[in-house]
Structure formats: C-alpha cells, structure tokens
N, C-alpha and C. Protein backbone atom coordinates (compact mmCIF):
# COMPACT_ATOMS: atom_id res chain seq x y z
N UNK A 1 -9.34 -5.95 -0.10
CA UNK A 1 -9.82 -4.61 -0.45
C UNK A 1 -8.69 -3.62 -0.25
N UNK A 2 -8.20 -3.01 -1.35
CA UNK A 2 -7.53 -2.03 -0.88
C UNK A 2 -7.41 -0.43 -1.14
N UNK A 3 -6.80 0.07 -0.45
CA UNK A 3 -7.08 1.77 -0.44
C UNK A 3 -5.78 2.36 -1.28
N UNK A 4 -5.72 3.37 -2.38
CA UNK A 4 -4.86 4.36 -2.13
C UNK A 4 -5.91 5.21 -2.98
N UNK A 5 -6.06 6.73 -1.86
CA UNK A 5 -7.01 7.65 -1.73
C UNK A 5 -6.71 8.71 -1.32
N UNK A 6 -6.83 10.19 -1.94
CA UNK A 6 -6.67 10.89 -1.22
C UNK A 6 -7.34 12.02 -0.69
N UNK A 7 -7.89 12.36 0.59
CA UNK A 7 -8.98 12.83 0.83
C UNK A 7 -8.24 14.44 1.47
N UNK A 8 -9.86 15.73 1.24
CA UNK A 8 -9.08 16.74 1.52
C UNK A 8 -10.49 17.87 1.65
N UNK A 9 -10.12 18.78 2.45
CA UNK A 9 -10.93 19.68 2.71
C UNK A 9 -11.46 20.84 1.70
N UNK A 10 -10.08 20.94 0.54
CA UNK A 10 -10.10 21.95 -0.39
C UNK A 10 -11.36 21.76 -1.24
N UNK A 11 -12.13 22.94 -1.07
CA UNK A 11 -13.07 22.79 -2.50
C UNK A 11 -13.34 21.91 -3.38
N UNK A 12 -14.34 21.20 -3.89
CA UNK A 12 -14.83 20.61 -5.23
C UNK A 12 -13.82 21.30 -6.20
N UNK A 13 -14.18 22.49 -6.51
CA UNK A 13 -14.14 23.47 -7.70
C UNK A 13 -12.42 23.60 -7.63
N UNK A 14 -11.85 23.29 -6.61
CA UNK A 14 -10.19 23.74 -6.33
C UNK A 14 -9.59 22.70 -6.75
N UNK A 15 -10.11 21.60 -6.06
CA UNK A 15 -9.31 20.15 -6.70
C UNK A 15 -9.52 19.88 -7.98
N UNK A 16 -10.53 19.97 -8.70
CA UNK A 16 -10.87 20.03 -9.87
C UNK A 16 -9.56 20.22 -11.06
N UNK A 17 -9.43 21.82 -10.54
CA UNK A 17 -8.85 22.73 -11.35
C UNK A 17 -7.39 22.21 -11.33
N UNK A 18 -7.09 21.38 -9.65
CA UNK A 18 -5.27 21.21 -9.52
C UNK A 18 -5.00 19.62 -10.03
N UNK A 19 -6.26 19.02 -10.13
CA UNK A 19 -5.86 17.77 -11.00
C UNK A 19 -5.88 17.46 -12.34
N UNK A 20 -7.02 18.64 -12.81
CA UNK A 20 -6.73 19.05 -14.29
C UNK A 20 -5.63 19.62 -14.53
N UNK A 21 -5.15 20.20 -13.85
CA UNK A 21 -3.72 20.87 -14.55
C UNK A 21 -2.40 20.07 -13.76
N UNK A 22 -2.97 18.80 -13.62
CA UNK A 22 -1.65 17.79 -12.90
C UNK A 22 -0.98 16.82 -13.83
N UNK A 23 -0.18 16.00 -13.77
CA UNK A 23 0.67 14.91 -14.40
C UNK A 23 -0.05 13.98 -13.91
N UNK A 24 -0.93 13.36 -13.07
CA UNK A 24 -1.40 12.49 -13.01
C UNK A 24 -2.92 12.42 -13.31
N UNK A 25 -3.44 11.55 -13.84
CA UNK A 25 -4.96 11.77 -13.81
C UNK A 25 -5.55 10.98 -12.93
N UNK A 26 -6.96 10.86 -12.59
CA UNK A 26 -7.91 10.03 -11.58
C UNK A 26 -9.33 10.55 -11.83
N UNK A 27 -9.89 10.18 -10.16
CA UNK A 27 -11.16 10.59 -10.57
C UNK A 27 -11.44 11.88 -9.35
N UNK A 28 -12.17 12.44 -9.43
CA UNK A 28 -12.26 13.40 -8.53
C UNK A 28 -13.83 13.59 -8.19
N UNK A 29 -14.14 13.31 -6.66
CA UNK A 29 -15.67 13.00 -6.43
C UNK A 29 -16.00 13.76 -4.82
N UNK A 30 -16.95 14.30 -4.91
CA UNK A 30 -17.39 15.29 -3.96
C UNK A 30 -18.02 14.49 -2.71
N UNK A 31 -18.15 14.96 -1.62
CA UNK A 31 -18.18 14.26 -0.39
C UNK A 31 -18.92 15.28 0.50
N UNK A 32 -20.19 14.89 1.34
CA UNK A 32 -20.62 16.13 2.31
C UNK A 32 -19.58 16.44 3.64
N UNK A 33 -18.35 15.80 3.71
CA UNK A 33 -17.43 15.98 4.61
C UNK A 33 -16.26 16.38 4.14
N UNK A 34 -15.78 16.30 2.55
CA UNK A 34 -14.50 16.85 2.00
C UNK A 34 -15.08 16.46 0.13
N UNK A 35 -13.24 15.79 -0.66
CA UNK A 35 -13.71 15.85 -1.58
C UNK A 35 -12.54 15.03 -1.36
N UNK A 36 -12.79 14.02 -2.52
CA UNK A 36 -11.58 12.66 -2.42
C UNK A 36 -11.19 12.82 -4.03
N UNK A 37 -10.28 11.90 -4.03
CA UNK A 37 -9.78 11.98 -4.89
C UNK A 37 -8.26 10.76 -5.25
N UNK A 38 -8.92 10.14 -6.32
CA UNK A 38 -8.24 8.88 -6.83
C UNK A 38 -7.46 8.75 -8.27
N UNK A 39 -6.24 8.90 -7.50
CA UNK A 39 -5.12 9.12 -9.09
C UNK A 39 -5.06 7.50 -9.32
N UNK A 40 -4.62 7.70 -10.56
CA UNK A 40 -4.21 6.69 -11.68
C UNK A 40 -2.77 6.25 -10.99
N UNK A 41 -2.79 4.65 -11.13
CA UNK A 41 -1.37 4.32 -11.05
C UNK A 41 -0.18 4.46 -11.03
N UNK A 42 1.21 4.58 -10.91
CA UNK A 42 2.35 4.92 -11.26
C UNK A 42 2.38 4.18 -12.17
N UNK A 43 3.35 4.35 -13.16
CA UNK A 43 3.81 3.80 -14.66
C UNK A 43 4.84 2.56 -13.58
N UNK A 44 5.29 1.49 -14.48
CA UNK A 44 5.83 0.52 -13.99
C UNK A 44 5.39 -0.27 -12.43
N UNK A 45 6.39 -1.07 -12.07
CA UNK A 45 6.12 -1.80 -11.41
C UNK A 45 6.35 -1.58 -9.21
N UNK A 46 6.98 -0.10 -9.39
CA UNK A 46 7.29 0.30 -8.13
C UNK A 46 5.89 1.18 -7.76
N UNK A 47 5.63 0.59 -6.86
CA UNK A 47 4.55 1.60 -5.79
C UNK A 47 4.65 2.28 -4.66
N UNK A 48 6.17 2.58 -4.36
CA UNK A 48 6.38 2.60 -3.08
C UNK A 48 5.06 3.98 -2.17
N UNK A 49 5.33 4.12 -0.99
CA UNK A 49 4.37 5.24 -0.70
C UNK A 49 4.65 6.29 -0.78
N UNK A 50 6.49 6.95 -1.44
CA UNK A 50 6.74 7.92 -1.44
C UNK A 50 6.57 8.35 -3.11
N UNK A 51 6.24 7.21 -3.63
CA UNK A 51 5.94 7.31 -5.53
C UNK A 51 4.53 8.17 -5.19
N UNK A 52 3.58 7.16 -4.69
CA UNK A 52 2.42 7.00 -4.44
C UNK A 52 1.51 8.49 -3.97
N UNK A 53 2.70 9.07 -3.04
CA UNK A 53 2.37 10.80 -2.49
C UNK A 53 2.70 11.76 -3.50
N UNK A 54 3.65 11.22 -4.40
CA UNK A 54 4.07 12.73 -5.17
C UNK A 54 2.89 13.06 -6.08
N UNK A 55 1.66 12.86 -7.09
CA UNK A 55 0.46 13.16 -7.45
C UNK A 55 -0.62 14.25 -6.21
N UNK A 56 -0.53 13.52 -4.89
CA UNK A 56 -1.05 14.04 -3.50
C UNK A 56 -0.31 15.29 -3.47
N UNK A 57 0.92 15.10 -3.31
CA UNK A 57 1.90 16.28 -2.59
C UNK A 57 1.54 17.66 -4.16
N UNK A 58 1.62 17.18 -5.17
CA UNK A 58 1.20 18.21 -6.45
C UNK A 58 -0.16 18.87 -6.11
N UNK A 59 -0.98 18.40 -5.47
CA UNK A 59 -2.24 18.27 -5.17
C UNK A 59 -1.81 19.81 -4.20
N UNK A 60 -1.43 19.12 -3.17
CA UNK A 60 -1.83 20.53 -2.08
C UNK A 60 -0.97 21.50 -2.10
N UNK A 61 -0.01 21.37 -3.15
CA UNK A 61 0.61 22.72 -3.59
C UNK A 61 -0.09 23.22 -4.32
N UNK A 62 -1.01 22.79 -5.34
CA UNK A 62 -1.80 23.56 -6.30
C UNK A 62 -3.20 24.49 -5.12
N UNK A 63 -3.71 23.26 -4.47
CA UNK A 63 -4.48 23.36 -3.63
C UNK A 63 -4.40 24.95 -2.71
N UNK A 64 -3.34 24.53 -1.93
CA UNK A 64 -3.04 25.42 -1.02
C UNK A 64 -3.21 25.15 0.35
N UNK A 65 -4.17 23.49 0.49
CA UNK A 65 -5.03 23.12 1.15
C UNK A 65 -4.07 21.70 1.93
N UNK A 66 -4.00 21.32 2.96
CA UNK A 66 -3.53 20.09 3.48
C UNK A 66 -4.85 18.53 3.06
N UNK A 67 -3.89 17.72 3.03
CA UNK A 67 -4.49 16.55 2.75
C UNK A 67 -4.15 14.99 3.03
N UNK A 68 -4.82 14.39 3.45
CA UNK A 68 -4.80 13.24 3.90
C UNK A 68 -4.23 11.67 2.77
N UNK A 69 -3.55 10.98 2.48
CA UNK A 69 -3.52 10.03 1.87
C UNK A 69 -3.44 8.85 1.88
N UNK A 70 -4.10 8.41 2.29
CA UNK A 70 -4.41 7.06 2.87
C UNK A 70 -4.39 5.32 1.95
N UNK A 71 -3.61 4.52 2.41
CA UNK A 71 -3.17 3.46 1.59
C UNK A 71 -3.51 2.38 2.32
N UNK A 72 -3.79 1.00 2.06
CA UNK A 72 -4.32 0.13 2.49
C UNK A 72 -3.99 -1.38 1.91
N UNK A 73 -3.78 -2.05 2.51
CA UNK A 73 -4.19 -3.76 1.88
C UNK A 73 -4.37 -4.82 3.52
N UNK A 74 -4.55 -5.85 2.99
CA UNK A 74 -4.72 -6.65 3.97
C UNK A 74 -4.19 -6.54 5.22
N UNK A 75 -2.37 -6.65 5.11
CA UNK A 75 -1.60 -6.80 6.11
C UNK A 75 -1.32 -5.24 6.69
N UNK A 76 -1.17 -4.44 6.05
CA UNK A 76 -0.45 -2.94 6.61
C UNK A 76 -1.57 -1.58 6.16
N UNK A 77 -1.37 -0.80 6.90
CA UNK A 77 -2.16 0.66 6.40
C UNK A 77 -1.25 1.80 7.06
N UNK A 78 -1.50 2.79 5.79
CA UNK A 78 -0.73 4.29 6.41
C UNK A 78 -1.63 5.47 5.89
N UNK A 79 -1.43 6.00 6.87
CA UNK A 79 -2.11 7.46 6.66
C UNK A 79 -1.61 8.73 6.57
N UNK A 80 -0.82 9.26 5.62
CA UNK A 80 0.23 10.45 5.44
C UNK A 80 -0.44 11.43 5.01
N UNK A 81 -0.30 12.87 6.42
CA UNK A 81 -0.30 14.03 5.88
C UNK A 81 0.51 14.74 5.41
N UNK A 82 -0.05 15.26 3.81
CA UNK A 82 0.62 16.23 3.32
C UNK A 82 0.39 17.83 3.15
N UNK A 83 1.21 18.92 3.85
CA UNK A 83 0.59 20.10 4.34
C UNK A 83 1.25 20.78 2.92
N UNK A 84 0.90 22.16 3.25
CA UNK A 84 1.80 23.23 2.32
C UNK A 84 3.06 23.23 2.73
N UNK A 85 3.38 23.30 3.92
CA UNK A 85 4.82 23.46 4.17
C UNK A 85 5.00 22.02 5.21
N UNK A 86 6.33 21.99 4.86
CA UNK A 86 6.91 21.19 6.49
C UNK A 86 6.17 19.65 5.98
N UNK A 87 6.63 18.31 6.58
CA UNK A 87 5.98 17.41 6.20
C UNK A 87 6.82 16.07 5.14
N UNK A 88 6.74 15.21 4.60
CA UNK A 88 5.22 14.42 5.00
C UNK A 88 5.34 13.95 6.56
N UNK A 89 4.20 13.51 7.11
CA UNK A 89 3.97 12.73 8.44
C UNK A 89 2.98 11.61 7.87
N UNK A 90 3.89 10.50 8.24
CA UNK A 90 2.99 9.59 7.92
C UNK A 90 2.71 8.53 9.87
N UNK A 91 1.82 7.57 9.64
CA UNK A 91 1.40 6.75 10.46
C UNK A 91 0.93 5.53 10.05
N UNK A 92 1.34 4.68 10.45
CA UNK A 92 1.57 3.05 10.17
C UNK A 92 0.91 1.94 10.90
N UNK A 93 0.31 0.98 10.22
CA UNK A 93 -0.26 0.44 11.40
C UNK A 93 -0.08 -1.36 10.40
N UNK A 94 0.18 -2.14 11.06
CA UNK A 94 0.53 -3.46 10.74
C UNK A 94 -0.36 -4.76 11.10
N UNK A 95 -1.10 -5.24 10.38
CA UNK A 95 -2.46 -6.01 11.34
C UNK A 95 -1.46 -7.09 12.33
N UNK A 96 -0.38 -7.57 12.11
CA UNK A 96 0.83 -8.67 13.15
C UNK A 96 0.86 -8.07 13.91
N UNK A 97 0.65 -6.54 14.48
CA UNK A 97 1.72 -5.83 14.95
C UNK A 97 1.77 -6.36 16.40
N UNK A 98 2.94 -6.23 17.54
CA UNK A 98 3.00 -7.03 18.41
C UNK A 98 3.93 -5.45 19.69
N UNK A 99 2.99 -5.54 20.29
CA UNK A 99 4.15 -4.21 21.01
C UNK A 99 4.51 -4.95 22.13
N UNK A 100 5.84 -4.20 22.40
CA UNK A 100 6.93 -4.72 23.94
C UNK A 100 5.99 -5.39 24.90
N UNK A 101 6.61 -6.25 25.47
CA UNK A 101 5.90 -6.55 26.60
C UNK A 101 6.94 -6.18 27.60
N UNK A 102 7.71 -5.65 27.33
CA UNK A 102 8.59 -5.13 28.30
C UNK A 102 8.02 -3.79 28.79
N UNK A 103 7.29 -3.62 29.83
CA UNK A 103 6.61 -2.56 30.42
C UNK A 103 7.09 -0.96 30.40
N UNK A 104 8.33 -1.42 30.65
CA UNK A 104 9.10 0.18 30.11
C UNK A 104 9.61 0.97 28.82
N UNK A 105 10.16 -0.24 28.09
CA UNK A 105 10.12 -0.06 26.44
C UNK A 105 8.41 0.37 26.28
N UNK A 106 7.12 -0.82 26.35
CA UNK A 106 6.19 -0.24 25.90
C UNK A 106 5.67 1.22 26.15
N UNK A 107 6.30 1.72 27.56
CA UNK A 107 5.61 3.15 27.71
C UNK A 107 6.62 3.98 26.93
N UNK A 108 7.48 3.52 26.79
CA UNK A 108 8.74 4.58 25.84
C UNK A 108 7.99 5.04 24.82
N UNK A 109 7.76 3.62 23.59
CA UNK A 109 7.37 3.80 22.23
C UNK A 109 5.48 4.14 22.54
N UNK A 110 4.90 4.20 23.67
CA UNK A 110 3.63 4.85 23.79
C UNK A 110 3.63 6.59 23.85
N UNK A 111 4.51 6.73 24.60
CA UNK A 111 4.89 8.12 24.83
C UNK A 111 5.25 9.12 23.42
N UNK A 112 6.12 8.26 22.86
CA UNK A 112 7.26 8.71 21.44
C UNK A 112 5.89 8.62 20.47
N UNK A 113 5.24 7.64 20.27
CA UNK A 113 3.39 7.42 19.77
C UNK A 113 2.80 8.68 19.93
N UNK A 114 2.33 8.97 21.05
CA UNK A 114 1.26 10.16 21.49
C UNK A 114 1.73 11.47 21.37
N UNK A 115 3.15 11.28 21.19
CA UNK A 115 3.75 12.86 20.87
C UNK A 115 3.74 13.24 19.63
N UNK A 116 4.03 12.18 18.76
CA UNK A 116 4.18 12.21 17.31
C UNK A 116 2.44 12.52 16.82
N UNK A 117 1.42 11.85 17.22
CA UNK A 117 0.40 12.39 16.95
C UNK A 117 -0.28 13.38 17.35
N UNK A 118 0.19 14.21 18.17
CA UNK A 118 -0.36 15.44 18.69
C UNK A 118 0.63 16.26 17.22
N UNK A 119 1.85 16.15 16.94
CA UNK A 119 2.51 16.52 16.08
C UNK A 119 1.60 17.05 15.14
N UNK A 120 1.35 15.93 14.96
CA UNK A 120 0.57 15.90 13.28
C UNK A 120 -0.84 16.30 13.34
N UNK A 121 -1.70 16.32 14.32
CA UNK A 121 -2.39 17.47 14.51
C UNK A 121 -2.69 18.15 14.56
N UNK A 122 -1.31 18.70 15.28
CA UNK A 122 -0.83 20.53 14.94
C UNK A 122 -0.46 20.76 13.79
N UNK A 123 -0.20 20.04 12.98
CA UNK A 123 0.26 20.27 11.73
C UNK A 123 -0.62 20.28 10.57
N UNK A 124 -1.80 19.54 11.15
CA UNK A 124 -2.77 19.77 10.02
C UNK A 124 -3.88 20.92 10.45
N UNK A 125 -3.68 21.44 11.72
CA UNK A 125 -4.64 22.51 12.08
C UNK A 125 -5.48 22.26 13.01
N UNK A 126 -5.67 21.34 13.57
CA UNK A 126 -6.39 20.93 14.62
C UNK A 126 -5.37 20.02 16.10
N UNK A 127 -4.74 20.85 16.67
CA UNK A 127 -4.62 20.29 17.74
C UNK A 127 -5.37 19.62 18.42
N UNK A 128 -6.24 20.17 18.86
CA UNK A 128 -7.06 19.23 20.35
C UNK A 128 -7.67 18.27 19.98
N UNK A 129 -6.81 17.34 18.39
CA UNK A 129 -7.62 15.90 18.35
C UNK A 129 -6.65 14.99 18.38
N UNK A 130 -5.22 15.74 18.58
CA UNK A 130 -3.92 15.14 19.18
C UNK A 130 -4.08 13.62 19.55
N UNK A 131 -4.72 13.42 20.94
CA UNK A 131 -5.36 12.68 21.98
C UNK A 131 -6.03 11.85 21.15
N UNK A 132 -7.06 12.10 20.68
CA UNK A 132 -8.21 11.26 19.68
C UNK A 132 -6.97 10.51 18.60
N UNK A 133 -6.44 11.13 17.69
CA UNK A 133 -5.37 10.70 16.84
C UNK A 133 -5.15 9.45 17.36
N UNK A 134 -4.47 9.48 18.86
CA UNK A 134 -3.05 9.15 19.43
C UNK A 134 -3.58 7.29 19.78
N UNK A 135 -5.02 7.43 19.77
CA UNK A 135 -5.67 6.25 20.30
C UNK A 135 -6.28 5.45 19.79
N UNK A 136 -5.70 5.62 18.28
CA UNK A 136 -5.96 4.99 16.75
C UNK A 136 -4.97 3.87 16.53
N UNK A 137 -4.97 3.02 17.34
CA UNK A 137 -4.02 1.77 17.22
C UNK A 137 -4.84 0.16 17.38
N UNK A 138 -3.77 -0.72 16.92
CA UNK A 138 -4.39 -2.06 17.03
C UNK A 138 -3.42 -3.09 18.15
N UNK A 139 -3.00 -2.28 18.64
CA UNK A 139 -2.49 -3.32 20.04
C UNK A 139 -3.90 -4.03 20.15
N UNK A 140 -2.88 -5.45 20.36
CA UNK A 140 -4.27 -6.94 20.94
C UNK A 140 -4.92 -6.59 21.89
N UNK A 141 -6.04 -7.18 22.47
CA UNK A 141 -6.66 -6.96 23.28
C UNK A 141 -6.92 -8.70 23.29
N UNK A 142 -6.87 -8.67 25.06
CA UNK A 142 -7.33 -10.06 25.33
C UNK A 142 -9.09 -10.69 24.99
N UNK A 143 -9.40 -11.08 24.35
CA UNK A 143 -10.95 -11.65 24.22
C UNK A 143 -11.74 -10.59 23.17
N UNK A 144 -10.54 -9.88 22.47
CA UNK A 144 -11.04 -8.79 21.19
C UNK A 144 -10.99 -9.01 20.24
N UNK A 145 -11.45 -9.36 19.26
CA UNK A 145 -11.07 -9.20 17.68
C UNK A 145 -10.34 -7.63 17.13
N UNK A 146 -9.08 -7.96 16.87
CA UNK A 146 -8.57 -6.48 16.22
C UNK A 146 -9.22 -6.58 15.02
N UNK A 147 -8.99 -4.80 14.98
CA UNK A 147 -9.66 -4.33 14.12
C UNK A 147 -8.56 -4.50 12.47
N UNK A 148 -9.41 -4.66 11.36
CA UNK A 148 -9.03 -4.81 10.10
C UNK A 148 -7.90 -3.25 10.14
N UNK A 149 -7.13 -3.66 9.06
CA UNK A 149 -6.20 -2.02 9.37
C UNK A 149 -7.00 -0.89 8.79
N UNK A 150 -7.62 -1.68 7.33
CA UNK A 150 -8.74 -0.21 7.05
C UNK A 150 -9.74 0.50 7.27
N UNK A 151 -10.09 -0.09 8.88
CA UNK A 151 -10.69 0.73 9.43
C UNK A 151 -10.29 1.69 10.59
N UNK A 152 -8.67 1.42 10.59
CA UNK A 152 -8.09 2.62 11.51
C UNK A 152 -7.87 3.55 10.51
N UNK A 153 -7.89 3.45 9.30
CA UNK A 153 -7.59 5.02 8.63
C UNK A 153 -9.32 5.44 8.40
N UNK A 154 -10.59 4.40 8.65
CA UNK A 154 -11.44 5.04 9.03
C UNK A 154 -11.48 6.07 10.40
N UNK A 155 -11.09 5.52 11.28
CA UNK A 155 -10.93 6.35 12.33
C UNK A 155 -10.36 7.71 12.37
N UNK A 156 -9.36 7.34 10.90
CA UNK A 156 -8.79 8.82 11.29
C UNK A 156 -9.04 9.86 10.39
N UNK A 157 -10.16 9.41 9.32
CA UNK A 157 -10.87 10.18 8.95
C UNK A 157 -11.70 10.99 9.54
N UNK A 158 -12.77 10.13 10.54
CA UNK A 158 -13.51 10.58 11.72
C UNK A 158 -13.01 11.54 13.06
N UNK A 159 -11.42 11.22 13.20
CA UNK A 159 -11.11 12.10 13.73
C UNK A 159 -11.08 13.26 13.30
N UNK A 160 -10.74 13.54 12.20
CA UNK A 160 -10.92 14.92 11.52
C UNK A 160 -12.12 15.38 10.14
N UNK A 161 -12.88 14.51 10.24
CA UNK A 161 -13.83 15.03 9.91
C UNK A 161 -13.77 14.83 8.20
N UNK A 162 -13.57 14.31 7.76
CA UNK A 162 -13.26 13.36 6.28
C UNK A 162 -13.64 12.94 6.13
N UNK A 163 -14.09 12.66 4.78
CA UNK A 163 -15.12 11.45 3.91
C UNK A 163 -14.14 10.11 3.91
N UNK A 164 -14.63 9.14 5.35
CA UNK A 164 -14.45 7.97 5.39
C UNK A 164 -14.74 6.80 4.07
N UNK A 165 -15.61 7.02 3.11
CA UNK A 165 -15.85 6.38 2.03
C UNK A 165 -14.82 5.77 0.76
N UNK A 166 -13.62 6.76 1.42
CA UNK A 166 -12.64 6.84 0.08
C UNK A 166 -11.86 5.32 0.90
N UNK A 167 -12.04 4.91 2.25
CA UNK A 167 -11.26 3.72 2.44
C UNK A 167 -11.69 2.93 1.82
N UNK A 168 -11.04 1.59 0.76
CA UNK A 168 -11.62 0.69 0.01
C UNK A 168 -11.56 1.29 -1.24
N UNK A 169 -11.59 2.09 -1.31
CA UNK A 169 -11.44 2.74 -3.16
C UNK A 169 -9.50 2.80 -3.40
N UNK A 170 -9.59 2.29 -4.65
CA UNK A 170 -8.49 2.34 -5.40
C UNK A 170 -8.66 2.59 -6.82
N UNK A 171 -7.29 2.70 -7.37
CA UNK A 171 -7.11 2.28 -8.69
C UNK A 171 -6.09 1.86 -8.85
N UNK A 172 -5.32 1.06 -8.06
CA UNK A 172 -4.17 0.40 -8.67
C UNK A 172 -4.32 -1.09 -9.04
N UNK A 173 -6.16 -1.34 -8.34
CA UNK A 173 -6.53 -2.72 -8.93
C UNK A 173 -7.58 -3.07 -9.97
N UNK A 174 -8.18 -1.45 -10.47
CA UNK A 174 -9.36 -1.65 -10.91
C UNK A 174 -9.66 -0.42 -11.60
N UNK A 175 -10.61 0.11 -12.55
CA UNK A 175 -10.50 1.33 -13.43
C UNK A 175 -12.10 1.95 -12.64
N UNK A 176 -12.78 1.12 -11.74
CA UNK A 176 -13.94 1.63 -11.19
C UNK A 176 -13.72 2.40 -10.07
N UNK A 177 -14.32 3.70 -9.79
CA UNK A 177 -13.87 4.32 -8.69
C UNK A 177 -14.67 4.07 -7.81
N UNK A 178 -15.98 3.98 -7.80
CA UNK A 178 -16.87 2.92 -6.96
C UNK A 178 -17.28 4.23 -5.86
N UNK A 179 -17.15 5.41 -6.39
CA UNK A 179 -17.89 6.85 -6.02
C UNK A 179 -19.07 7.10 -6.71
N UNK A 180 -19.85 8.07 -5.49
CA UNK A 180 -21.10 8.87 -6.80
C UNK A 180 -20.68 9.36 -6.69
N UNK A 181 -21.14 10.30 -8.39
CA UNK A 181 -20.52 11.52 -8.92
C UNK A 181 -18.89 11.55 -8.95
N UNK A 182 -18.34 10.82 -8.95
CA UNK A 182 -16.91 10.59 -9.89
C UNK A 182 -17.00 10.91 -10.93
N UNK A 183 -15.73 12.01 -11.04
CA UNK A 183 -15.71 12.96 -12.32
C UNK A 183 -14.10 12.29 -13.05
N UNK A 184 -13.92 12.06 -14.26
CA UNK A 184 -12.55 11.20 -14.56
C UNK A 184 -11.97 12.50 -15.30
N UNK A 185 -10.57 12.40 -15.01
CA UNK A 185 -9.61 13.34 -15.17
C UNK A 185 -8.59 12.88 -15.84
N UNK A 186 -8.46 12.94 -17.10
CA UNK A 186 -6.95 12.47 -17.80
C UNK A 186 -6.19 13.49 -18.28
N UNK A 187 -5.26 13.08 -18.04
CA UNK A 187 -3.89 13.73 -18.58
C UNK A 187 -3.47 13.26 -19.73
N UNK A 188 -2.72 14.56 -20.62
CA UNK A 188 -2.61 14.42 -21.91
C UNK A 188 -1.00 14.82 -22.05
N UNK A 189 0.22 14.27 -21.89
CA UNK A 189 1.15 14.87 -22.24
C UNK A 189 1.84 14.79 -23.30
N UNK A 190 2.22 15.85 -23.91
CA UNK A 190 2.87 16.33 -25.23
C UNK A 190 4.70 16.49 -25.08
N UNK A 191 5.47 15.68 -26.22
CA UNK A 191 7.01 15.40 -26.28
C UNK A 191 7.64 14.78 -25.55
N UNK A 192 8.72 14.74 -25.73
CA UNK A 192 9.55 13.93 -24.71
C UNK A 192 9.54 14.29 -23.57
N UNK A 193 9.58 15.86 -23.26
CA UNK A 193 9.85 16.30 -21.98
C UNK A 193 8.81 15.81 -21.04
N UNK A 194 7.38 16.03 -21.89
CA UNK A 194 6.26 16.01 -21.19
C UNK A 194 6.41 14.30 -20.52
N UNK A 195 6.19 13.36 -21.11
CA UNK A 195 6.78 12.10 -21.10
C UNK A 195 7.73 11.76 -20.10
N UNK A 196 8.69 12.16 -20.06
CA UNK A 196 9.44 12.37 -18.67
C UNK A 196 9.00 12.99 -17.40
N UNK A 197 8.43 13.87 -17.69
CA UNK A 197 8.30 14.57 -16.50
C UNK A 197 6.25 13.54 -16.30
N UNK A 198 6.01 12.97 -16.95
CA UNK A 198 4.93 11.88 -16.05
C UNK A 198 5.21 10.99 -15.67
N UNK A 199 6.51 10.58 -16.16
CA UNK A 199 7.04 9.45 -15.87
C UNK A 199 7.67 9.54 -14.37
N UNK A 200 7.88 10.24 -14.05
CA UNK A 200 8.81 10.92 -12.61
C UNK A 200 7.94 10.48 -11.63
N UNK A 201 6.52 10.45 -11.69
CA UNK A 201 5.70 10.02 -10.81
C UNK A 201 5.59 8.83 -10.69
C-alpha cells in the first residue's frame, strides 16, 4: 500500500482554486480535520521526494497555508513539511531501521531527533507538540511488533490534527483516489513553453 498525499489545513474552497490554477493535476477531497489532496504523477521515470514536493510546495504558495506531504511504501516513509517561508523539513522513518547500541551515540542521535522535531513544530505553528512529534519512531522493542511505517505518518497526522485517511492513497499506482467526495482536477497546458514548464515537475 502506498502513500504520496498531501494533507493541509487551508480551506476546501482555497485548495481548490491553487490546484486549478497549478501544473499539476489530482484529486482534491474534503476532510472534517483538513482537506487532502492527490496530484498526478511526475512525467517519466524519476520520483524522487524532492520531484514529488514541487506540485505540494506550488500548493502552499498559492495557499498561503503550510502543509504536510506524506509518502509511503513498504520499506521507508517520510513526512515533509512545507511552510510559506523557510523549509522543506522532512522526517524519515525506515521499517530495518536499527539505532546505536552504543549508549552514547544513541543519546546523541536521540537528542539531535527531539530537537529537530520540536523544530518542525515550531515551524508549522504548533510548538507544544514538539514532544508528541519527537516520539513518533520505530526503534525495536523487545516482545513488540513494530509498527508498519504508514502508520507513523498516521501518527503524525494525529499529532496535528489531519485527516489521517490520506495514508494509503496514491496515484502513482492507480487512477482511483479511494476518497469521498474526490473532486478530479486536470491540467490543460498550451505550447511549448507550457509543456516545459509541466514537465519541470
């Protein structure tokens, strides 16, 4: 199952208007906790996650609004905020992942961890979920089943208050957005220039 989604606080009626007048098209579907929103593929065969944000990042400049973009497959998940200014911050999580057992390295990269997510907290407007953020990981646990990775970008929907639903929705595998009330948004570009400049994404 996999995710690339991007979820956001801005208006129904706002996103609407900034994905209609975007280079990328998708679907755009309303949420009693935000409003998500699922672009169309990149052209060719590269997906990287910095291809993958520039449709998002168009998004909350039109917007005005910060937003969440969340990506997913079996082995890895990331969750990158993109604000108006300053940014991206992303967060990574690896289902192998294996931390130090070297007791002092591990508190290093725990510390360098919990700072970076208070970061991005502050950065999306809510500090005091810093803490909550910071404790969104899949270090093993002895006699635990870790958790699948797409349900830590559930978590961090829940930390801030986001329509968790958009985890599991894509379109880079499938033309169904698998939302109610998914509204489809295409883009129409005209000449070469236009052509190029969709292609950029």
């Amino acid at each position: 199952m996999g995710t690339y989604a991007v979820v956001t606080k801005a208006p129904l009626a706002r996103v609407r208007e900034a994905v209609g007048a975007g280079r990328v098209g998708g679907f755009v579907a309303p949420d009693p906790l935000g409003t998500i929103v699922l672009f169309d593929p990149p052209r060719g065969m590269r997906s990287s996650s910095r291809r993958l944000a520039g449709p998002a990042a168009a998004l909350v400049r039109r917007t005005g609004e910060p937003a969440w973009m969340l990506l997913a497959n079996e082995a890895l998940a990331e969750a990158m905020l993109l604000a108006p200014t300053g940014g991206p911050w992303s967060l990574q999580w690896a289902a192998d992942w294996q931390p130090s057992e070297d007791p002092a390295e591990y508190l290093t990269d725990r510390k360098a961890w919990d700072t970076y997510c208070e970061e991005i907290a502050a950065a999306y407007g809510q500090p005091e979920h810093g803490t909550d953020l910071a404790l969104i990981r899949n270090d093993p646990v002895p006699g635990r089943p870790r958790p699948l990775v797409a349900d830590l970008l559930r978590q961090v929907c829940r930390v801030f208050g986001l329509p968790d639903v958009a985890v599991g929705r894509s379109l880079l595998v499938g033309d169904d957005p698998g939302l109610h009330e998914a509204e489809r948004f295409d883009v129409t570009t005209r000449g070469v220039l236009g052509r190029l400049m969709a292609q950029s994404y």
